[in-house]
N, C-alpha and C. Protein backbone atom coordinates (compact mmCIF):
# COMPACT_ATOMS: atom_id res chain seq x y z
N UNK A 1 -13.04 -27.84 6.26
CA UNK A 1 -13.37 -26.41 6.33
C UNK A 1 -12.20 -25.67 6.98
N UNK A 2 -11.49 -24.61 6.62
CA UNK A 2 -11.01 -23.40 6.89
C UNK A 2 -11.33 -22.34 7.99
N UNK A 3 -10.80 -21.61 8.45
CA UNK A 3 -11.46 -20.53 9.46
C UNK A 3 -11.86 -19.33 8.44
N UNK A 4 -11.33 -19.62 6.68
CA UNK A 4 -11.99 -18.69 5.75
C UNK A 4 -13.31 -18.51 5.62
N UNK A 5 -14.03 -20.07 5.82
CA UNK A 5 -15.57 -20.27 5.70
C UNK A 5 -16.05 -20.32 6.91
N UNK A 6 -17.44 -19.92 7.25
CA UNK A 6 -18.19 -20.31 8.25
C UNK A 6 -19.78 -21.04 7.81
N UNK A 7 -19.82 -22.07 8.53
CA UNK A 7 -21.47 -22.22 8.66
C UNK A 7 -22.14 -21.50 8.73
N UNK A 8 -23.47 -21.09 8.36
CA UNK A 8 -24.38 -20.30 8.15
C UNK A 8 -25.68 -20.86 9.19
N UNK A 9 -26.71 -20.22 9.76
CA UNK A 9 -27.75 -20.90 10.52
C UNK A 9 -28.60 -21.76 9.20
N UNK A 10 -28.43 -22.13 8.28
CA UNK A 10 -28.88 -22.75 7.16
C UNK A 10 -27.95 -24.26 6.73
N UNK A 11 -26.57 -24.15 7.25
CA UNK A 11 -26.10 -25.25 7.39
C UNK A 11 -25.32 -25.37 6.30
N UNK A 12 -25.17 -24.02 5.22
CA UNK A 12 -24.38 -23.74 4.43
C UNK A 12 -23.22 -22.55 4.22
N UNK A 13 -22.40 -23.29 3.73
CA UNK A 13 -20.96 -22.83 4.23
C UNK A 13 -20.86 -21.21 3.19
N UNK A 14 -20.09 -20.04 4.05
CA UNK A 14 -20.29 -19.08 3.61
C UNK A 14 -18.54 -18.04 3.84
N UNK A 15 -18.01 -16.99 3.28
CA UNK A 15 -16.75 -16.42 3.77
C UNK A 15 -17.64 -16.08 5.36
N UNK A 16 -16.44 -16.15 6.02
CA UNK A 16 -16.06 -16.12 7.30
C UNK A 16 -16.88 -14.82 7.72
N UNK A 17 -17.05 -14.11 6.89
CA UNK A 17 -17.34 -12.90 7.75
C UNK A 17 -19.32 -13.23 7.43
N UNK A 18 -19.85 -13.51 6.29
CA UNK A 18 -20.86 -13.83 6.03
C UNK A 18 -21.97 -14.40 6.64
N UNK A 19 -21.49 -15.04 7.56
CA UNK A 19 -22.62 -16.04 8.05
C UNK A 19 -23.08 -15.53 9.86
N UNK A 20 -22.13 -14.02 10.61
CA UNK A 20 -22.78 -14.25 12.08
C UNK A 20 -23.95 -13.27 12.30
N UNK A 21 -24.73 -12.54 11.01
CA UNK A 21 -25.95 -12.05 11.74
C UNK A 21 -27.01 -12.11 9.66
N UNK A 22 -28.16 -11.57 10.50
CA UNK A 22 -29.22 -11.92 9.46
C UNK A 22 -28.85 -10.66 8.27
N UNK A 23 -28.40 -9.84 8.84
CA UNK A 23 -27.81 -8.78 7.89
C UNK A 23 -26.65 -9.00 6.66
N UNK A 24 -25.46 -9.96 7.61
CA UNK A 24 -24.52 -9.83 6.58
C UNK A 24 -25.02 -11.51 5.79
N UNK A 25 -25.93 -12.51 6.29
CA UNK A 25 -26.14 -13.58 5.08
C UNK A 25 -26.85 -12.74 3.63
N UNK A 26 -27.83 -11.56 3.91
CA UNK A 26 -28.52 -11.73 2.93
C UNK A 26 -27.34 -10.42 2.14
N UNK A 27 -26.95 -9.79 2.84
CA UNK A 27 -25.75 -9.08 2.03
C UNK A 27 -24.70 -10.43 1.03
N UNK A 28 -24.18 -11.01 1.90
CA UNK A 28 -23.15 -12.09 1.36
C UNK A 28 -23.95 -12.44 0.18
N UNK A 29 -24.89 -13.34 0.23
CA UNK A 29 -25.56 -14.30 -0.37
C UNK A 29 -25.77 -13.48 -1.21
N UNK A 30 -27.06 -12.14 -1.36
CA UNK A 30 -27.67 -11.62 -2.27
C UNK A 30 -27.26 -10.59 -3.03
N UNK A 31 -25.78 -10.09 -2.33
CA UNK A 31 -25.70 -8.44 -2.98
C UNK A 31 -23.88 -8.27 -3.22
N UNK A 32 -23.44 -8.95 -2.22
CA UNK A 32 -21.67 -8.66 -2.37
C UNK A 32 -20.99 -9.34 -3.45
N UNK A 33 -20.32 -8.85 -4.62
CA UNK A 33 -19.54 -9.73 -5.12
C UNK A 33 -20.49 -10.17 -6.62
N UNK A 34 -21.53 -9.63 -6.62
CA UNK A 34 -22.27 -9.42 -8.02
C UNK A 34 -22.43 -8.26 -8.67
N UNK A 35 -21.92 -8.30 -9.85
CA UNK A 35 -21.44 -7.28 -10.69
C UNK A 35 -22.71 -6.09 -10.74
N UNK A 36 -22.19 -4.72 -10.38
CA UNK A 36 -23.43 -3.56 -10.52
C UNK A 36 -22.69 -2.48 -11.59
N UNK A 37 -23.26 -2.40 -12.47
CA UNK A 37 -23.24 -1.44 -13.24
C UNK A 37 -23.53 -0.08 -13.40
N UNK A 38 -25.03 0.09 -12.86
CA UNK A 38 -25.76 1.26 -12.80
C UNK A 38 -25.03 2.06 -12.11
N UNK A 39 -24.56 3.69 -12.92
CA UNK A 39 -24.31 4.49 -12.19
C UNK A 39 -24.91 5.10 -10.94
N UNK A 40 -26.00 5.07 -10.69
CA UNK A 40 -26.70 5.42 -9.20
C UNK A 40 -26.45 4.68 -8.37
N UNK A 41 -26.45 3.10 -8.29
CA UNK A 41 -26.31 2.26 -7.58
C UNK A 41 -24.74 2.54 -7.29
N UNK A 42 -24.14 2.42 -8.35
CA UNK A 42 -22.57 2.57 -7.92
C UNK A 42 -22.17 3.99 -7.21
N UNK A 43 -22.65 4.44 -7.52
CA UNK A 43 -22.58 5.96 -6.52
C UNK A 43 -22.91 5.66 -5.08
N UNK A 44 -24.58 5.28 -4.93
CA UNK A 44 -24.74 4.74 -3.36
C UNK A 44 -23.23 3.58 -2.75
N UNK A 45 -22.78 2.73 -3.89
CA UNK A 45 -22.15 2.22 -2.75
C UNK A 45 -20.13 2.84 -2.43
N UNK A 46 -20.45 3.32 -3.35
CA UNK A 46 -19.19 4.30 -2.95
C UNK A 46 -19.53 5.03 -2.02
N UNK A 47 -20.80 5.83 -1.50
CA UNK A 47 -20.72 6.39 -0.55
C UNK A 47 -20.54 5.59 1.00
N UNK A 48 -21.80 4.41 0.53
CA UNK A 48 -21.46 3.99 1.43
C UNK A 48 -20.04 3.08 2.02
N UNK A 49 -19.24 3.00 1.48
CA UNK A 49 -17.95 2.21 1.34
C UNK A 49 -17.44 3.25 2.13
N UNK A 50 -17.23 4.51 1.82
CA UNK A 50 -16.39 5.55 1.97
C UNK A 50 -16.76 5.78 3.88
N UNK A 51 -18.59 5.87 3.89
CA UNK A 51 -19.03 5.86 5.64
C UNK A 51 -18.54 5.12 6.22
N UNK A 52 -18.23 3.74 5.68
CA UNK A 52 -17.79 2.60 6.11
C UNK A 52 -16.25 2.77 6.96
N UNK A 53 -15.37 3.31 6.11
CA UNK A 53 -13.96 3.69 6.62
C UNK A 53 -13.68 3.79 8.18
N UNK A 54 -13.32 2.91 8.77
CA UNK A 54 -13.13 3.25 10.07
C UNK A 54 -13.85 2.74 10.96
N UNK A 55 -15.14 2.20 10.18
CA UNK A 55 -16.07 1.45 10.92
C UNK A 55 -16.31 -0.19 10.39
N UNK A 56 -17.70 -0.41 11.41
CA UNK A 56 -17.87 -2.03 10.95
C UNK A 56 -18.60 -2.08 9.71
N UNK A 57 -18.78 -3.05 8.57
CA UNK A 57 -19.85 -3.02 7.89
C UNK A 57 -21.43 -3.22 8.05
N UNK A 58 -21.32 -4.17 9.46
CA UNK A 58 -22.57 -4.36 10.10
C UNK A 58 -23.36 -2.96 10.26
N UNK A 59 -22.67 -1.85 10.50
CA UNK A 59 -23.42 -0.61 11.07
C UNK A 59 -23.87 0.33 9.40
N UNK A 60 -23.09 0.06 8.87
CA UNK A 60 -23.67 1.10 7.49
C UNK A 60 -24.74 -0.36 7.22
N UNK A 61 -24.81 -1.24 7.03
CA UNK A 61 -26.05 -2.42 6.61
C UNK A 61 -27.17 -2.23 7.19
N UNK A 62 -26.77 -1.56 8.74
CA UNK A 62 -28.29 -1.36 9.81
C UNK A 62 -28.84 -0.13 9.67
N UNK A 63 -27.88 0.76 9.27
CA UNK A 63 -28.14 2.28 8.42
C UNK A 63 -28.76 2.63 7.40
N UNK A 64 -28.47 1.95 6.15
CA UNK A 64 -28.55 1.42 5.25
C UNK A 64 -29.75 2.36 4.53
N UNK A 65 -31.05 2.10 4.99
CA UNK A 65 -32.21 2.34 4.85
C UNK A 65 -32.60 4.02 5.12
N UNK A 66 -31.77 4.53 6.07
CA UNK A 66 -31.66 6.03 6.84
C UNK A 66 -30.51 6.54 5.75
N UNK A 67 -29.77 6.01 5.27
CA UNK A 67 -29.27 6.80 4.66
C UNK A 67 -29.86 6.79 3.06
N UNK A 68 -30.23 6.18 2.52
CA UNK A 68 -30.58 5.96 1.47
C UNK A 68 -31.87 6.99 1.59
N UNK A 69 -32.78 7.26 2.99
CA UNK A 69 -33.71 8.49 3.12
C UNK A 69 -33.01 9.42 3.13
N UNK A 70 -31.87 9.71 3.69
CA UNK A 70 -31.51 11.05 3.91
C UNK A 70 -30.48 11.39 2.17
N UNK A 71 -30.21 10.88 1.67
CA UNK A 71 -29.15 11.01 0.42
C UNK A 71 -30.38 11.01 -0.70
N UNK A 72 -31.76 11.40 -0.17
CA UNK A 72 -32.20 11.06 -1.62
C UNK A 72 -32.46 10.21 -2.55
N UNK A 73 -32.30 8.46 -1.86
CA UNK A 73 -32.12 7.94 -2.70
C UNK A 73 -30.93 7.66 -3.45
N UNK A 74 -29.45 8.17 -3.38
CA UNK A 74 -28.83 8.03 -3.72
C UNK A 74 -28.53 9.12 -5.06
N UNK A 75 -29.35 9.81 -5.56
CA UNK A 75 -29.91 10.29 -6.03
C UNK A 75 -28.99 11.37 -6.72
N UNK A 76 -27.76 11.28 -7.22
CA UNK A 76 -26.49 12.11 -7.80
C UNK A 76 -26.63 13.75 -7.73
N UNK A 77 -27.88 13.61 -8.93
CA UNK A 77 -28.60 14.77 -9.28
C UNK A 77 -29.56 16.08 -7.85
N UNK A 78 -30.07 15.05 -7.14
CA UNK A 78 -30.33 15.74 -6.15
C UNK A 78 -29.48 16.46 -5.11
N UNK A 79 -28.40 14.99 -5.21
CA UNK A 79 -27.23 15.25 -3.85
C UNK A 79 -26.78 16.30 -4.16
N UNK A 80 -25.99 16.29 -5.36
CA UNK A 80 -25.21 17.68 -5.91
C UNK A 80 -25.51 18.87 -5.51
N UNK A 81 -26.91 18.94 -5.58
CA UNK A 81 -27.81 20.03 -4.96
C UNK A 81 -27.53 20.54 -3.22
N UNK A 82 -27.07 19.65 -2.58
CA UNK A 82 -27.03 19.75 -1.51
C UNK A 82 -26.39 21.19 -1.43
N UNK A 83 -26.87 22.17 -0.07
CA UNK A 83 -26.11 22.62 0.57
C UNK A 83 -25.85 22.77 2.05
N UNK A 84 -25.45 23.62 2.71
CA UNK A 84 -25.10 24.12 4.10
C UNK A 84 -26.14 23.72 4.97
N UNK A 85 -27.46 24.22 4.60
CA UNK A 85 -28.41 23.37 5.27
C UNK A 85 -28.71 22.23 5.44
N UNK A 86 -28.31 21.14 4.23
CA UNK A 86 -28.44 19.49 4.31
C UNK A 86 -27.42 19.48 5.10
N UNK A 87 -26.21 19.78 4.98
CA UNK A 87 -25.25 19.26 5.38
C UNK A 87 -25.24 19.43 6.81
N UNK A 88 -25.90 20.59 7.73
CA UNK A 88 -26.49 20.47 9.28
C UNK A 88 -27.86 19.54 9.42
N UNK A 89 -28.40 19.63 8.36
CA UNK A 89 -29.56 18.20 8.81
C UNK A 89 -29.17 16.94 8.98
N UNK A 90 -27.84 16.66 8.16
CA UNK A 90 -27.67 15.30 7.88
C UNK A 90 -26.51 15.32 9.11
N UNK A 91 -25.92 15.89 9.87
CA UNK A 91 -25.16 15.97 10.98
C UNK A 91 -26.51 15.62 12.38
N UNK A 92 -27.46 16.13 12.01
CA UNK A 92 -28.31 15.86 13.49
C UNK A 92 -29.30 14.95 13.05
N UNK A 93 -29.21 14.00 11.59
CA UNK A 93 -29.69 12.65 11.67
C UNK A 93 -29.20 11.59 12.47
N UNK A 94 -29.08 11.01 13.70
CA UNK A 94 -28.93 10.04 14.26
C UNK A 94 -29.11 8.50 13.53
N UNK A 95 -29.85 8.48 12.60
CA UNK A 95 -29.79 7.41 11.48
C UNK A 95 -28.67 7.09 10.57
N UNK A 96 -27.58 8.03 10.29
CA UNK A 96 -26.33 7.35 9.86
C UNK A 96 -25.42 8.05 10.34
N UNK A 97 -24.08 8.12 9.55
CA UNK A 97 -22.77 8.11 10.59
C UNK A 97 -22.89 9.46 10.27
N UNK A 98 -22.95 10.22 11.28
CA UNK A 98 -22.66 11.78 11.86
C UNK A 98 -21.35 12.03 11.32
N UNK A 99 -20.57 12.07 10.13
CA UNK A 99 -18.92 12.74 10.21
C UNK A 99 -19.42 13.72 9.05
N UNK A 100 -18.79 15.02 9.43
CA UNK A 100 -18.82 16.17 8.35
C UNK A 100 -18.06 15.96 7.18
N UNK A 101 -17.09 15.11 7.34
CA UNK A 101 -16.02 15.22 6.42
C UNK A 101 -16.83 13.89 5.07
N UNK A 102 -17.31 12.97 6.16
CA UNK A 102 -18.14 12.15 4.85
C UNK A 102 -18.83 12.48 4.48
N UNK A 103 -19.59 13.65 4.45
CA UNK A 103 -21.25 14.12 4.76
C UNK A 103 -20.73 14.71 3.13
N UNK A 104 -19.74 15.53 3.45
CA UNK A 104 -19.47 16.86 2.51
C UNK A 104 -18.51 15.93 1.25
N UNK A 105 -17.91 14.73 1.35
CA UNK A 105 -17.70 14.28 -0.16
C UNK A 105 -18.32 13.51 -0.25
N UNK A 106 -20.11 13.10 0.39
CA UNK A 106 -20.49 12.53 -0.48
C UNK A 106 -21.43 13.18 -1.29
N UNK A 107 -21.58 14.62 -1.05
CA UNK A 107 -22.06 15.41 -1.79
C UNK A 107 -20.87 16.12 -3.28
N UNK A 108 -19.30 16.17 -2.79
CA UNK A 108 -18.51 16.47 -3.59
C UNK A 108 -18.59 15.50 -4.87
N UNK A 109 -18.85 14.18 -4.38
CA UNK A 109 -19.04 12.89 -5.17
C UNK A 109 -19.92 13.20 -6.01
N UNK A 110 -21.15 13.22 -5.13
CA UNK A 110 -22.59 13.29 -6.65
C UNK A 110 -21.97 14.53 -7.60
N UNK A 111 -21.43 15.13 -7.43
CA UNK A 111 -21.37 16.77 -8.18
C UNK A 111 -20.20 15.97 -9.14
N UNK A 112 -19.20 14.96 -8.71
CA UNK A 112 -18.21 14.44 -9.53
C UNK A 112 -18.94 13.54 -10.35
N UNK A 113 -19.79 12.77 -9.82
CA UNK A 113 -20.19 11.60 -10.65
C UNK A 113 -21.29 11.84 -11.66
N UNK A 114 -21.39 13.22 -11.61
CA UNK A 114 -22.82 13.46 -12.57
C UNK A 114 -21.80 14.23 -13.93
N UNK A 115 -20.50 14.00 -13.96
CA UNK A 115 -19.89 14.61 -14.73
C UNK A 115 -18.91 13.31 -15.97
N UNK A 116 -19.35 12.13 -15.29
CA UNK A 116 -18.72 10.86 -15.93
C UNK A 116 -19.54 9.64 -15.76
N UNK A 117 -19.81 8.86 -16.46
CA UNK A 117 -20.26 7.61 -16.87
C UNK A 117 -19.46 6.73 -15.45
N UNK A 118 -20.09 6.38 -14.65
CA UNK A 118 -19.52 6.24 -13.67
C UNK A 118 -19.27 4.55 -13.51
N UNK A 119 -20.45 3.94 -14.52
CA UNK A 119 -19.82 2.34 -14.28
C UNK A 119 -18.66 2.20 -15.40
N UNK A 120 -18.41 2.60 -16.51
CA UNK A 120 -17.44 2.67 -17.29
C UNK A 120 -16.24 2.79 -16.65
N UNK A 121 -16.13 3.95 -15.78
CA UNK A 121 -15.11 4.74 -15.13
C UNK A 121 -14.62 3.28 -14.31
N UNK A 122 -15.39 3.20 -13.50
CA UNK A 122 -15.04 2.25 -12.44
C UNK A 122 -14.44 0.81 -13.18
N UNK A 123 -15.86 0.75 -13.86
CA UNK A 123 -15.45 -1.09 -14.49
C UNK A 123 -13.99 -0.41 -15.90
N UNK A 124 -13.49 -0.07 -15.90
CA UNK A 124 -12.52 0.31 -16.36
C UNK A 124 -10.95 -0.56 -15.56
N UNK A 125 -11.19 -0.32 -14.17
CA UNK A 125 -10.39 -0.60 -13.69
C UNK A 125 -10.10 -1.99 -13.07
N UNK A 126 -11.31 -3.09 -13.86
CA UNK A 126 -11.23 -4.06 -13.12
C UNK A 126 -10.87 -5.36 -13.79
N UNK A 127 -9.88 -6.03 -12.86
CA UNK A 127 -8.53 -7.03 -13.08
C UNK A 127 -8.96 -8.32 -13.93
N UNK A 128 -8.50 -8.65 -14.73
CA UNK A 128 -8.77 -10.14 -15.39
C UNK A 128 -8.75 -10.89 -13.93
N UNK A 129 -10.35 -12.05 -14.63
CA UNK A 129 -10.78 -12.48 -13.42
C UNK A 129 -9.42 -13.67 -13.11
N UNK A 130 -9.86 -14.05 -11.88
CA UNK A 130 -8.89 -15.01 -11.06
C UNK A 130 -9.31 -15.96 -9.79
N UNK A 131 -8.79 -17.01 -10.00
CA UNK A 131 -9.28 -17.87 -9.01
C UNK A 131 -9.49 -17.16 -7.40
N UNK A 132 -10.58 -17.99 -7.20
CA UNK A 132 -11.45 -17.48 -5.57
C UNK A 132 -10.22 -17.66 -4.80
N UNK A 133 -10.10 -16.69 -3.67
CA UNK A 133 -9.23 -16.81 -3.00
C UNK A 133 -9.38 -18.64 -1.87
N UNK A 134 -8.49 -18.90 -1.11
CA UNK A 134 -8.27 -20.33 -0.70
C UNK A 134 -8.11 -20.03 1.01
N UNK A 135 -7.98 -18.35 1.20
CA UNK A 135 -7.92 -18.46 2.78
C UNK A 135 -8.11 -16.80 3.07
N UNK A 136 -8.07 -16.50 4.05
CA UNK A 136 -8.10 -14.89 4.10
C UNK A 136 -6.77 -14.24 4.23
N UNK A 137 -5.87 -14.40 4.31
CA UNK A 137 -4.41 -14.14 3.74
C UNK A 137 -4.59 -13.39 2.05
N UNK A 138 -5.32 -14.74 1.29
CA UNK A 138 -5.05 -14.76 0.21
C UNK A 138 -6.08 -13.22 -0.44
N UNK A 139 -6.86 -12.97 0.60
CA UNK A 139 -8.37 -11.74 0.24
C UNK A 139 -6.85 -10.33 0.94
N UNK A 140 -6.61 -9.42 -0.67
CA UNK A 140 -5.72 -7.86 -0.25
C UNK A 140 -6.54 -7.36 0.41
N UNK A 141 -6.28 -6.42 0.36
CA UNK A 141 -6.54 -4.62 1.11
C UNK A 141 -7.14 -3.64 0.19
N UNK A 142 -5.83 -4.05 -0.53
CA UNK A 142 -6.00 -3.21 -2.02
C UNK A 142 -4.77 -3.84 -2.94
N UNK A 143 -5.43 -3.08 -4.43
CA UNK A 143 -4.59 -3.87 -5.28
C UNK A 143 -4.16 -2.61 -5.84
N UNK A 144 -3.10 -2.95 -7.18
CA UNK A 144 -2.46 -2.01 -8.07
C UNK A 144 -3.76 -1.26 -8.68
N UNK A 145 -4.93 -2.27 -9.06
CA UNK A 145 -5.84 -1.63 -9.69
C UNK A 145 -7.27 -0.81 -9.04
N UNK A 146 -7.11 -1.01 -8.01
CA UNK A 146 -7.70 -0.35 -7.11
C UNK A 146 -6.41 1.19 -6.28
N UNK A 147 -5.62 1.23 -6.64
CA UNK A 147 -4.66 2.29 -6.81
C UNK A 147 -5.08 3.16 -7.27
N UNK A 148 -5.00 2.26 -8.53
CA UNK A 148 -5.21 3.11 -9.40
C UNK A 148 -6.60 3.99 -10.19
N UNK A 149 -7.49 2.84 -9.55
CA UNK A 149 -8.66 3.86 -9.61
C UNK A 149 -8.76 4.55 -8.49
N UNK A 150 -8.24 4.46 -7.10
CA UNK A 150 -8.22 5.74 -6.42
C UNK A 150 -7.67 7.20 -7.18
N UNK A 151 -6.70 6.94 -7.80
CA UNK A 151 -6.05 7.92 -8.30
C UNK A 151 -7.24 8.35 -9.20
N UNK A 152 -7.23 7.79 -10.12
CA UNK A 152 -8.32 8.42 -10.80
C UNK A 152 -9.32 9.24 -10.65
N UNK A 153 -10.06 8.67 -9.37
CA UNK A 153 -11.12 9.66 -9.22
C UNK A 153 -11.28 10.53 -8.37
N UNK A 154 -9.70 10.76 -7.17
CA UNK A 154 -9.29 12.03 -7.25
C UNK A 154 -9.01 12.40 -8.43
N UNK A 155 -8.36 12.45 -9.33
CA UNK A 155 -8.03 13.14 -10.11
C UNK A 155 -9.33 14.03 -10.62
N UNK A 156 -10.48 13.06 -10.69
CA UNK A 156 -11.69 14.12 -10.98
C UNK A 156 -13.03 14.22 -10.25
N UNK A 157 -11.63 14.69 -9.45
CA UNK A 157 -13.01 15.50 -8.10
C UNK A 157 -13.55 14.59 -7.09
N UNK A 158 -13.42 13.09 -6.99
CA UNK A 158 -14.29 12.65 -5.81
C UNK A 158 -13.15 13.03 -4.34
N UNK A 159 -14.05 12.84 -3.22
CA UNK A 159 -13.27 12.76 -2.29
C UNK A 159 -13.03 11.49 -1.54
N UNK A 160 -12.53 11.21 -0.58
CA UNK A 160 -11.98 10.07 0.83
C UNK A 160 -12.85 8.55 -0.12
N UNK A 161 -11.75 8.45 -0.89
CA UNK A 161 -11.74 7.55 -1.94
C UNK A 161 -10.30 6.63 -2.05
N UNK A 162 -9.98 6.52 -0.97
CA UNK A 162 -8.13 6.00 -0.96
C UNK A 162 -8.18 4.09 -1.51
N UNK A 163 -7.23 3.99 -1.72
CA UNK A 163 -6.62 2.63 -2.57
C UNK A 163 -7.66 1.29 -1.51
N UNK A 164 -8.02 1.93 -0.33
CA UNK A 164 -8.50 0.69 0.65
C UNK A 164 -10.29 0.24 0.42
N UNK A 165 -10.31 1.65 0.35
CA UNK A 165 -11.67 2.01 0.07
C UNK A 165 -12.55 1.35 -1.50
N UNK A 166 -11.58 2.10 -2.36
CA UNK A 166 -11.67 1.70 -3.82
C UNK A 166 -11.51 -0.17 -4.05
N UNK A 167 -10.56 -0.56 -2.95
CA UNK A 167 -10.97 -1.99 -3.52
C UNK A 167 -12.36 -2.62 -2.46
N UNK A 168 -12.62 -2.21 -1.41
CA UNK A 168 -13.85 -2.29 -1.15
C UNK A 168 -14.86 -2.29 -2.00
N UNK A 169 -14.99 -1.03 -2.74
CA UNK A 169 -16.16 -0.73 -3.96
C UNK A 169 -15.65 -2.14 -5.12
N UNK A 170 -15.03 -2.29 -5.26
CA UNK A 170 -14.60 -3.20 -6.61
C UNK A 170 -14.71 -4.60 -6.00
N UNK A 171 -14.63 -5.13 -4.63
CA UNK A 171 -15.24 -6.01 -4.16
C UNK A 171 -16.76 -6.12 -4.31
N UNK A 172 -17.66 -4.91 -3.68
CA UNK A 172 -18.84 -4.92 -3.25
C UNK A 172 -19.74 -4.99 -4.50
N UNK A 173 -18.76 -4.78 -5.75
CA UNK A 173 -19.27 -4.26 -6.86
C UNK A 173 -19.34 -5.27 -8.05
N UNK A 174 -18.41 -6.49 -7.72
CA UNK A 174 -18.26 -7.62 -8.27
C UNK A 174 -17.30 -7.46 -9.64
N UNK A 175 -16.17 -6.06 -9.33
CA UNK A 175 -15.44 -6.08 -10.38
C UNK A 175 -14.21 -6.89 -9.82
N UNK A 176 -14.35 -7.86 -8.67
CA UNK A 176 -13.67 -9.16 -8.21
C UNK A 176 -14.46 -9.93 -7.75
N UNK A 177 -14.30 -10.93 -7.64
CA UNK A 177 -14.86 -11.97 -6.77
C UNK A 177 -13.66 -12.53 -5.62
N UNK A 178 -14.31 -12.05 -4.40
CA UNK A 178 -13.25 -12.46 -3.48
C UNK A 178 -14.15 -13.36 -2.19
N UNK A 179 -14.83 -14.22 -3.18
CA UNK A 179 -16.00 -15.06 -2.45
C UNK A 179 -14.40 -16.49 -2.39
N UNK A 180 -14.67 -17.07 -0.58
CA UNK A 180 -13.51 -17.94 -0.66
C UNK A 180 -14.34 -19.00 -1.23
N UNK A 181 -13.51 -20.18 -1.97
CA UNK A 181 -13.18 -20.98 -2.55
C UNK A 181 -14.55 -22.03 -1.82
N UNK A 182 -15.08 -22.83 -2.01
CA UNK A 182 -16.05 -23.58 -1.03
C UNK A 182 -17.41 -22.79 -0.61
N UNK A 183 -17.31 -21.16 -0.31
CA UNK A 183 -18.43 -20.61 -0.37
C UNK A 183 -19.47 -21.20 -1.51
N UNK A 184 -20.93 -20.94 -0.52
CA UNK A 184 -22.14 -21.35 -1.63
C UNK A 184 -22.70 -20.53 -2.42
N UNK A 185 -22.21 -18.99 -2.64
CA UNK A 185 -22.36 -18.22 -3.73
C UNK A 185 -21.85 -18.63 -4.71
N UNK A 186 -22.74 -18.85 -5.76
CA UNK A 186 -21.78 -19.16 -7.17
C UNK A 186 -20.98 -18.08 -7.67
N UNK A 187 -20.25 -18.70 -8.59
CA UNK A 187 -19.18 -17.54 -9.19
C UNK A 187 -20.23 -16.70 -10.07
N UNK A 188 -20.11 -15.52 -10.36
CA UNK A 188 -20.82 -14.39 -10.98
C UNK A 188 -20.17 -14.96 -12.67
């Protein structure tokens, strides 16, 4: 074993980051790194990717549930709708991350994403597959193609969507698999 993998309280081996609370096994195991299509779903996790910025993932996972109440559901069509008033309610929700600046593109977002086929858009940009990475060295930041779908969707209209972020979503989204090598998730 690697310091890539960790034991799991199950006694099965998991990426390193996967296995130290009850939150991120059933994330690892059940949700990261399997392909999502649905434009709504892919919208929620761009937003949440984007809250994520700067923070841990543990805290948008414990959020999770508060934000998914306060966004509507994720809900494109509704969000879009948002105005001045959500955007002071959702500042004095204590249930997810308080920043104005995320608050207000992830409302810029729904208003972008209700204007394009949004798993197309995305799964557009994603890399002929490739062997599981072998260590965490080997897991980027970001790639050319995660660049380049940043670029893209500034280009039409989303916001705080940068090259780091975007390969986050294309991780979380299973348009890679960056499950290490020995993990007990099967390959998608």
């Amino acid at each position: 074993m690697n310091d890539a993998l960790a034991e799991g309280p199950d006694g099965r081996l998991r990426c390193w980051w996967g296995a130290s609370s009850p939150e991120y096994v059933a994330y690892h195991d059940d949700e990261w790194g399997r392909p999502v299509r649905d434009s709504r779903a892919l919208y929620e996790k761009l937003c949440l990717e984007a809250f994520q910025s700067g923070l841990s993932w543990i805290t948008i996972l414990r959020k999770r549930e508060s934000f998914r109440a306060a966004f509507a559901g994720f809900d494109p069509a509704v969000v879009a709708e948002f105005g001045d008033e959500d955007v002071a309610r959702l500042m004095a929700d204590a249930g997810i991350v308080r920043n104005r600046a995320k608050i207000e593109a992830a409302i810029v977002n729904a208003r972008a994403a209700l204007t394009v086929d949004l798993g197309e858009l995305l799964w557009s940009f994603a890399p002929p597959a490739r062997p599981r990475p072998t260590d965490r060295a080997s897991v980027p930041a970001l790639t050319d193609e995660s660049t380049a779908m940043a670029k893209e969707l500034k280009r039409r209209g989303f916001k705080f969507v940068g090259p780091t972020t975007a390969y986050a979503l294309m991780q979380a989204c299973g348009l890679v698999d960056d499950h290490i090598e020995g993990c007990c998730v099967p390959a998608a």
